[in-house]
Protein backbone atom coordinates (compact mmCIF):
# COMPACT_ATOMS: atom_id res chain seq x y z
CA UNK A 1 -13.12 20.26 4.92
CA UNK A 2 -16.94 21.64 4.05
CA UNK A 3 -16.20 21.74 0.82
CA UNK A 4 -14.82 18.75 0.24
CA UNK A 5 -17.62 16.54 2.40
CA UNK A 6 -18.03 13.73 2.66
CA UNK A 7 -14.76 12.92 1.53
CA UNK A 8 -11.35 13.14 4.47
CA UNK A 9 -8.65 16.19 3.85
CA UNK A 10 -5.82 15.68 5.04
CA UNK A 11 -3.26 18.48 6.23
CA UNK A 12 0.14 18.69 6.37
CA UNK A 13 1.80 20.73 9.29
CA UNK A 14 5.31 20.49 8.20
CA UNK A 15 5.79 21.50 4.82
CA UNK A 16 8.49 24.77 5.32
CA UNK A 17 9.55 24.08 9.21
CA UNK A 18 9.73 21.47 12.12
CA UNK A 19 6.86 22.53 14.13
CA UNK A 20 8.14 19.53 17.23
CA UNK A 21 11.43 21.21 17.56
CA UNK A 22 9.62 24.15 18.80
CA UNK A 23 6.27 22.94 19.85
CA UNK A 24 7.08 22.31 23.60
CA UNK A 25 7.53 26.02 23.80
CA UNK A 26 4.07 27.03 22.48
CA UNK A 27 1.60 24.19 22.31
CA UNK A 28 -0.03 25.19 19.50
CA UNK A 29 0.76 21.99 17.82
CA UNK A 30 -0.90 20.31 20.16
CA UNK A 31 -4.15 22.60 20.24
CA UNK A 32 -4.46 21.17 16.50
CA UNK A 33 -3.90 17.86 16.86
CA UNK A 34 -6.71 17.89 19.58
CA UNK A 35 -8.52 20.27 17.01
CA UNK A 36 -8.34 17.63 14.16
CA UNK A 37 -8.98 15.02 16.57
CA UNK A 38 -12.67 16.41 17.08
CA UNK A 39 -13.59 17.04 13.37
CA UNK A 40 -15.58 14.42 11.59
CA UNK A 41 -13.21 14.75 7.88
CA UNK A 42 -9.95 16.11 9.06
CA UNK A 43 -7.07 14.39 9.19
CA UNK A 44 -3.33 15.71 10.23
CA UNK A 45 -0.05 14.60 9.46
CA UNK A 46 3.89 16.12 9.87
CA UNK A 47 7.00 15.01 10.19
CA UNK A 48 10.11 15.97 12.97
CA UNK A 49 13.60 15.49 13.61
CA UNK A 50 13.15 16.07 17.73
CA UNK A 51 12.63 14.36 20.11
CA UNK A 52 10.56 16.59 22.30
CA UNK A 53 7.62 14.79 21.82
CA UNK A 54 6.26 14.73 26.10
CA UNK A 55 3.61 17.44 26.05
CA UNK A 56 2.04 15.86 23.16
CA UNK A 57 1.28 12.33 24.62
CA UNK A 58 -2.02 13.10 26.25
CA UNK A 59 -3.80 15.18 23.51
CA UNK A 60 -6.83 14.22 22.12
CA UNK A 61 -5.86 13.05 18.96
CA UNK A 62 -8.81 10.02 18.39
CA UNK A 63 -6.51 8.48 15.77
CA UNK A 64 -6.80 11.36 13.54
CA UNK A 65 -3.07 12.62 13.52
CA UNK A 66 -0.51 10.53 11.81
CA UNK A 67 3.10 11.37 13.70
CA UNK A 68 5.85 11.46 11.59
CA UNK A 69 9.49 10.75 12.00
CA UNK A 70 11.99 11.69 10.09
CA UNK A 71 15.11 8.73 10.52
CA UNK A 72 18.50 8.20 8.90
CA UNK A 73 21.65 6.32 9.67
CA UNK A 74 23.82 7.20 12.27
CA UNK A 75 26.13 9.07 9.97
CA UNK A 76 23.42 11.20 8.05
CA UNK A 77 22.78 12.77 11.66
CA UNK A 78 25.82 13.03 13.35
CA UNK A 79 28.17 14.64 10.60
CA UNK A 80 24.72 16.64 8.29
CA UNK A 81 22.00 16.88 11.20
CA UNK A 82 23.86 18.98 13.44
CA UNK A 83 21.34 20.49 16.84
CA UNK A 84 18.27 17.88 15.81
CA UNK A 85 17.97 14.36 17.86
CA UNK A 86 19.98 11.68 17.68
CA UNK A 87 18.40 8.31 16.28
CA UNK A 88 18.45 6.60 19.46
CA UNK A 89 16.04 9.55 21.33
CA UNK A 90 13.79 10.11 18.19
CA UNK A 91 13.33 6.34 18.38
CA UNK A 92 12.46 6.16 21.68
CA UNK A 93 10.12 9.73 21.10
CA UNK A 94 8.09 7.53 18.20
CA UNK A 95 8.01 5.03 20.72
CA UNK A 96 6.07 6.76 23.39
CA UNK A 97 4.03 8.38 20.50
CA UNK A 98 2.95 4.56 20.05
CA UNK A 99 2.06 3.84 23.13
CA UNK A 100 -0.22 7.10 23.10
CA UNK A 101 -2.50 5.72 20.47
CA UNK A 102 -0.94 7.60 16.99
CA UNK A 103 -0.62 6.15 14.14
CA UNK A 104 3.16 6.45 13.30
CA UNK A 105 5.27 6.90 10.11
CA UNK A 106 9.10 6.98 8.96
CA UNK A 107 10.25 9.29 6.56
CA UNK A 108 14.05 8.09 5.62
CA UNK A 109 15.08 11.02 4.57
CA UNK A 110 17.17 12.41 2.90
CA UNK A 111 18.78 9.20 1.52
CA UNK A 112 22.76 9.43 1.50
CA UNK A 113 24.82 7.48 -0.31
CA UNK A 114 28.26 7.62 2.41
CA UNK A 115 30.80 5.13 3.12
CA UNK A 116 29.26 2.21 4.46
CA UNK A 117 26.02 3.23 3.12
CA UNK A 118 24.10 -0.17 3.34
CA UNK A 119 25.25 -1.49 6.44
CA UNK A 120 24.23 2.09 8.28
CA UNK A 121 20.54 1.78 6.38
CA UNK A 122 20.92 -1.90 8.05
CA UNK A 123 21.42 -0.81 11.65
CA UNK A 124 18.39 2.22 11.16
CA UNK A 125 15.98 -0.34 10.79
CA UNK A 126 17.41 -3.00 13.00
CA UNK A 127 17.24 -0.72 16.03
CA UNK A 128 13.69 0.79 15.11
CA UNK A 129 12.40 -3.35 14.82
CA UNK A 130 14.08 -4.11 18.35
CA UNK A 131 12.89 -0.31 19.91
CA UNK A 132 9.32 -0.13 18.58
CA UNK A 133 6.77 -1.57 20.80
CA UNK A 134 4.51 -4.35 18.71
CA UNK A 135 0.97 -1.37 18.90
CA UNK A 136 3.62 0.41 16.35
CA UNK A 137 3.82 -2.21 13.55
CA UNK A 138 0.21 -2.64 13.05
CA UNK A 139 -0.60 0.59 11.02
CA UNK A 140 2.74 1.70 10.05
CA UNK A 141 4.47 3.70 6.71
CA UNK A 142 7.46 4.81 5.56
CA UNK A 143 8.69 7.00 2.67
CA UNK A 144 11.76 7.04 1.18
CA UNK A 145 13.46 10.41 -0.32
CA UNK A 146 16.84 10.20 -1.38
CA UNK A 147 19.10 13.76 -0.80
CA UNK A 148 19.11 15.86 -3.65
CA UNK A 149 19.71 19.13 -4.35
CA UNK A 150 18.98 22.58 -6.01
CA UNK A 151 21.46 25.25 -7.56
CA UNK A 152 20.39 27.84 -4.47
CA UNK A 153 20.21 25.38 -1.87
CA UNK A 154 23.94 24.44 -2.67
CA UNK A 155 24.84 28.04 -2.52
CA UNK A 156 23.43 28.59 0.78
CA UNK A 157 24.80 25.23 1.90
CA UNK A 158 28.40 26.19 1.05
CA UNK A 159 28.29 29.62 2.30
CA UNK A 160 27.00 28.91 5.80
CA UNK A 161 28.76 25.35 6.23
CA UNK A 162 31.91 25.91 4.26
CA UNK A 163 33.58 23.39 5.88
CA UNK A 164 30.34 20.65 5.18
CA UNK A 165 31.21 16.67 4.53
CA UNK A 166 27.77 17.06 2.51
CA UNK A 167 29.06 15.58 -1.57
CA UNK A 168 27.31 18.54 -3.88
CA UNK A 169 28.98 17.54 -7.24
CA UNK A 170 26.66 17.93 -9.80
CA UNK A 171 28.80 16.33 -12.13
CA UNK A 172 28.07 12.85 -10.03
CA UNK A 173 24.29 13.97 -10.27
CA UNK A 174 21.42 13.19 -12.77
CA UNK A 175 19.27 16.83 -13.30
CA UNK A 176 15.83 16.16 -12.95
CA UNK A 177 12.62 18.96 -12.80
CA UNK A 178 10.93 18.80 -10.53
CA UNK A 179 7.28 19.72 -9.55
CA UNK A 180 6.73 23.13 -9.19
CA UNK A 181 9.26 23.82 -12.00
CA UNK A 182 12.76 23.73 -9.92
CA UNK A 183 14.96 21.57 -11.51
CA UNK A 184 17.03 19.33 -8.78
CA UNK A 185 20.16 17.05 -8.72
CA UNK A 186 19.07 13.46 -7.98
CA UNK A 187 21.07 10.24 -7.60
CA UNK A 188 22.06 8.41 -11.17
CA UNK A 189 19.43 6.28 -12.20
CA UNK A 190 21.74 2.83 -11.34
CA UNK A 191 22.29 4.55 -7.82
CA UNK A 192 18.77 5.33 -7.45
CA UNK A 193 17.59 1.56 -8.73
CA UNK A 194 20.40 0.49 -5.86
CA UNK A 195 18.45 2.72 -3.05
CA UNK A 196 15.35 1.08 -3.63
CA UNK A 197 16.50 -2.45 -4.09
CA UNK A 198 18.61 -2.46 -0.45
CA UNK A 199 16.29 -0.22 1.52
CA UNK A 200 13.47 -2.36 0.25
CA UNK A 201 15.12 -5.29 1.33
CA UNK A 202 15.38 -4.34 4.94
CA UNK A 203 11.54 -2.81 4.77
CA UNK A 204 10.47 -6.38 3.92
CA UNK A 205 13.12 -8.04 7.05
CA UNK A 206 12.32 -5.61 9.42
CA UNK A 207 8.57 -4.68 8.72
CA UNK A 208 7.04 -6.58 6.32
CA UNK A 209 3.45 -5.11 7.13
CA UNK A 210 4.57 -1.46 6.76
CA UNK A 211 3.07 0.79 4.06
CA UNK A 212 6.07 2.08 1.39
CA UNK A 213 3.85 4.92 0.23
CA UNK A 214 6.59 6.16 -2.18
CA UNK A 215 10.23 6.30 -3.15
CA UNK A 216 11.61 9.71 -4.58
């Protein structure tokens, strides 16, 4: 943050792990959100799946910590989400993060194309509108991800969870590199174009002053 003066850096705290799902245990996600909350060109972002969001309500964040949730429809978490919150408690955790003064964000994520795909993406944001308290909507984003896959994920995948519904045929998959030089199997470009166009259209129903910082 010296360094890069005057100008804000922003951290991420959940790039390899959940830190939430374990954070009521240790605190020390809290101790730097209230850290972040007192420097003058920090900011502080992650992302959870939990729910377990209590202990963190009265830290002294000043606005400087954007709180992350990571959504999907009802499916995606009850049959590939197995031990993580439902939908229905990690909407009702972003909504007391709300009400405590953080900004708030949605990752939909991963994006998974099941039976009944559109009207499940439908429901998501219908109960988040009726759930989130009106403080929410005013600084809001989302970020879209659609599932996808690597060569070793799949083999770790199948050998811990051989009896997954998760659909890992690469033949149905477009192979795409990807940043740091792992290539990854991606939706078809007509499925992908499909994503955007339907979960757009709810964004713009549901929340048409959120933020759609990206679509991957």
């Amino acid at each position: 943050m010296r360094e890069r003066a005057p100008e804000v850096t922003r951290f991420e705290a959940s790039c390899t792990s959940d830190i939430v799902g374990v954070d009521h245990l240790t605190h020390t996600l809290k101790r730097a959100i209230e850290y972040f909350g007192e420097s003058e060109y920090g900011r502080l972002r992650f992302v959870t799946k939990f729910a377990h969001v209590d202990h963190l309500l009265d830290a002294k964040h000043n606005g400087k910590t954007r709180f992350r949730f990571s959504i999907n429809a009802d499916y995606v978490i009850k049959y590939l989400e197995p031990g993580t919150s439902s939908l229905k408690d990690r909407i009702t955790a972003a909504s007391k993060v709300a009400r405590a003064g953080y900004p708030l964000g949605f990752i939909v994520a991963p994006i998974y194309l099941h039976e009944g795909w559109k009207e499940g993406y439908r429901r998501m944001f219908e109960k988040l509108e009726t759930a989130l308290p009106d403080i929410a909507k005013k600084d809001l984003t989302f970020e879209f991800i659609q599932h996808r896959f690597t060569k070793p994920a799949k083999r770790v995948i199948q050998k811990n969870y051989p009896m997954t519904k998760l659909e890992l045929d690469e033949s149905r998959r477009k192979w795409k590199w990807g940043r740091y030089g792992i290539g990854k199997y991606v939706y078809q470009n007509e499925e992908q174009e499909e994503i955007k166009t339907e979960l757009g259209k709810y964004l713009e129903e549901y929340f048409p002053e959120a933020n759609l910082q990206y679509f991957t």
